[in-house]
PDB file of N, CA and C in Angstrom:
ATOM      1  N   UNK A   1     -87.178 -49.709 -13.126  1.00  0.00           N
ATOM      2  CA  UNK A   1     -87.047 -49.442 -11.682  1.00  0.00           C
ATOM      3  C   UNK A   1     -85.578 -49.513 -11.267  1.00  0.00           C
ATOM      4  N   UNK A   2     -84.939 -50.907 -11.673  1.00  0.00           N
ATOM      5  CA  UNK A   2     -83.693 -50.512 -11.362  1.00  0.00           C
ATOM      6  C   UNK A   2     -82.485 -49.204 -11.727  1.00  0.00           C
ATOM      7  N   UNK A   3     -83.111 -49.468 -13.105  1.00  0.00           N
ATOM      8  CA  UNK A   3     -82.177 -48.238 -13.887  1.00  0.00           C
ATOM      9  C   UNK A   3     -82.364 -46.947 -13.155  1.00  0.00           C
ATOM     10  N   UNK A   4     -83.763 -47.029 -12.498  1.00  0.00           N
ATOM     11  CA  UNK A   4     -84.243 -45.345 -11.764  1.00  0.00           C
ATOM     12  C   UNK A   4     -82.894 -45.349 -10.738  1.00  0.00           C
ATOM     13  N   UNK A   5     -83.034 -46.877  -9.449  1.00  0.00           N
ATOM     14  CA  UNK A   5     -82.235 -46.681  -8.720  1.00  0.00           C
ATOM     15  C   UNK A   5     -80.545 -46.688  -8.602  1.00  0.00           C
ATOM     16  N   UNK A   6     -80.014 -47.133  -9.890  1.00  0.00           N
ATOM     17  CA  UNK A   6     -79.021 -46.940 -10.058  1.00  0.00           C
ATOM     18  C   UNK A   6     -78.858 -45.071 -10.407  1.00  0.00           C
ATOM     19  N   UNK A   7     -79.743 -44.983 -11.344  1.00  0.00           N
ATOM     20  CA  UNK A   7     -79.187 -43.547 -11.398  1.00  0.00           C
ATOM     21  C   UNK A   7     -78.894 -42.647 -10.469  1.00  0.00           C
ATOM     22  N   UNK A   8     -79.679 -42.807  -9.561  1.00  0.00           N
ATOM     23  CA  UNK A   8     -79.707 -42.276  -8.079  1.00  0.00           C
ATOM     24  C   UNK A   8     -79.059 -42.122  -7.429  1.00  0.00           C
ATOM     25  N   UNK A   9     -78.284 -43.626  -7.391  1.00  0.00           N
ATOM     26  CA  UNK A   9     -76.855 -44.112  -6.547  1.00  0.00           C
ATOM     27  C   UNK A   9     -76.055 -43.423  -7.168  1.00  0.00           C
ATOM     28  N   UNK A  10     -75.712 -43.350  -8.532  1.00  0.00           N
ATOM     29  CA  UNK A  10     -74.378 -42.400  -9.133  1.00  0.00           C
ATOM     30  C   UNK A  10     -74.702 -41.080  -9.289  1.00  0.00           C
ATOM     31  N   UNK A  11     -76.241 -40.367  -9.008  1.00  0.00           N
ATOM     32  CA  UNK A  11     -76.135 -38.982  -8.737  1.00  0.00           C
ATOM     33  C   UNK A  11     -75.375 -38.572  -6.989  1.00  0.00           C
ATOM     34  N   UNK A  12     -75.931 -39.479  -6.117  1.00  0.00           N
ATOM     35  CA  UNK A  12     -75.427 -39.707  -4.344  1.00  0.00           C
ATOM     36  C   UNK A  12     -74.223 -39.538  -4.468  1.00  0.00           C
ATOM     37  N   UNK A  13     -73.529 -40.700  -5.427  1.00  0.00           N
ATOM     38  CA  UNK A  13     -72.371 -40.647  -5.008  1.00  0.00           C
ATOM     39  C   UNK A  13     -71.314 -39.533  -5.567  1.00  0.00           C
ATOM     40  N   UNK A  14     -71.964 -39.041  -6.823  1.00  0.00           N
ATOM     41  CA  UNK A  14     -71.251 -37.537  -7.649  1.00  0.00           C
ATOM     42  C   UNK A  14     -71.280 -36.664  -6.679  1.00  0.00           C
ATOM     43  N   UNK A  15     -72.147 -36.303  -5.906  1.00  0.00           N
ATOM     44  CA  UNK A  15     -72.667 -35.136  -5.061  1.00  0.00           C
ATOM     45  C   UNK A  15     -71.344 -35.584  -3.966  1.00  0.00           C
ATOM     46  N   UNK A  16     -71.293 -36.943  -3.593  1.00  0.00           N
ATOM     47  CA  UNK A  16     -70.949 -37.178  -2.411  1.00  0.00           C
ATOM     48  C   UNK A  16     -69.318 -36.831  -2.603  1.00  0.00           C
ATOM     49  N   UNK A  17     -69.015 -37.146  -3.379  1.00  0.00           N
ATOM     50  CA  UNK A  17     -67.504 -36.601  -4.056  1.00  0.00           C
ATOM     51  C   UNK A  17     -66.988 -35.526  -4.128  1.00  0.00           C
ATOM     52  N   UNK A  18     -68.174 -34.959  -4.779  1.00  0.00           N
ATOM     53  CA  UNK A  18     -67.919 -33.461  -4.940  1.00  0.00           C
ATOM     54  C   UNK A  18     -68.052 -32.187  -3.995  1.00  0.00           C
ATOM     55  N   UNK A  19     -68.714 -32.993  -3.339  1.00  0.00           N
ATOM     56  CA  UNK A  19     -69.092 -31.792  -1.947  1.00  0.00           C
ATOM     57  C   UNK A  19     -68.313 -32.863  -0.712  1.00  0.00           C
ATOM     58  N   UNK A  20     -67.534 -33.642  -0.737  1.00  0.00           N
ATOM     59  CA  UNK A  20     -67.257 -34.824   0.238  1.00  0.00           C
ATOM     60  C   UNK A  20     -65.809 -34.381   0.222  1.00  0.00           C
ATOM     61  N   UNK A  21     -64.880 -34.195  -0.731  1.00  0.00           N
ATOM     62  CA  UNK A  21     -63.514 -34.401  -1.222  1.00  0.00           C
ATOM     63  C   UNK A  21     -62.948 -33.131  -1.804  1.00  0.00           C
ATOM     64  N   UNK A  22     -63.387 -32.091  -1.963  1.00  0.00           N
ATOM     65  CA  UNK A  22     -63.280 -30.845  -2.656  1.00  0.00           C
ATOM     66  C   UNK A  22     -61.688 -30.430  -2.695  1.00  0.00           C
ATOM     67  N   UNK A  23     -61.343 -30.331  -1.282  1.00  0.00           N
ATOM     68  CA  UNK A  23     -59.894 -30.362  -1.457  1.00  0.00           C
ATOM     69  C   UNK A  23     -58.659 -31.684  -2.012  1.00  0.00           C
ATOM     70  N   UNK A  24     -59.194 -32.993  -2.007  1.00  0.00           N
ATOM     71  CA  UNK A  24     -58.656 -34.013  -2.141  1.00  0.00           C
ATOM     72  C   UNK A  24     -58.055 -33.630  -3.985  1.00  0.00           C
ATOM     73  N   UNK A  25     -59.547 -32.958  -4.459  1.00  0.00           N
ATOM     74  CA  UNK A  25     -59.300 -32.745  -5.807  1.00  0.00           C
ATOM     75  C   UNK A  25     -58.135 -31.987  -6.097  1.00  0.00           C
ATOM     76  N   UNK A  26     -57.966 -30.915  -5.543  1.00  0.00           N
ATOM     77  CA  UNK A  26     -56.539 -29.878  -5.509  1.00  0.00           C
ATOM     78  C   UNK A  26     -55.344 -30.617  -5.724  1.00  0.00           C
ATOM     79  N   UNK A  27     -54.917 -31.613  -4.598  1.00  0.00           N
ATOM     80  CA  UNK A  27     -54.373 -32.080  -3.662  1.00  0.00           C
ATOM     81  C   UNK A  27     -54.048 -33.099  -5.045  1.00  0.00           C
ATOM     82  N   UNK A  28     -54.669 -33.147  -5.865  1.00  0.00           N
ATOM     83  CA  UNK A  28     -54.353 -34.039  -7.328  1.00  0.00           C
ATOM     84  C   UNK A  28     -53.418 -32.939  -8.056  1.00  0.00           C
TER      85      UNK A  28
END
């Protein structure tokens, strides 16, 4: 169960990065 909800949290937060920061990435 936990392992489910961790995975979850680091799919949220990939998405959240990646669609959150798009230009930040450039900007590297």
């Amino acid at each position: 169960m936990e392992a489910r909800a961790v995975r979850l949290r680091n799919n949220g937060k990939t998405a959240y990065l990646l669609a959150g920061k798009p230009e930040s990435r450039n900007s590297s």
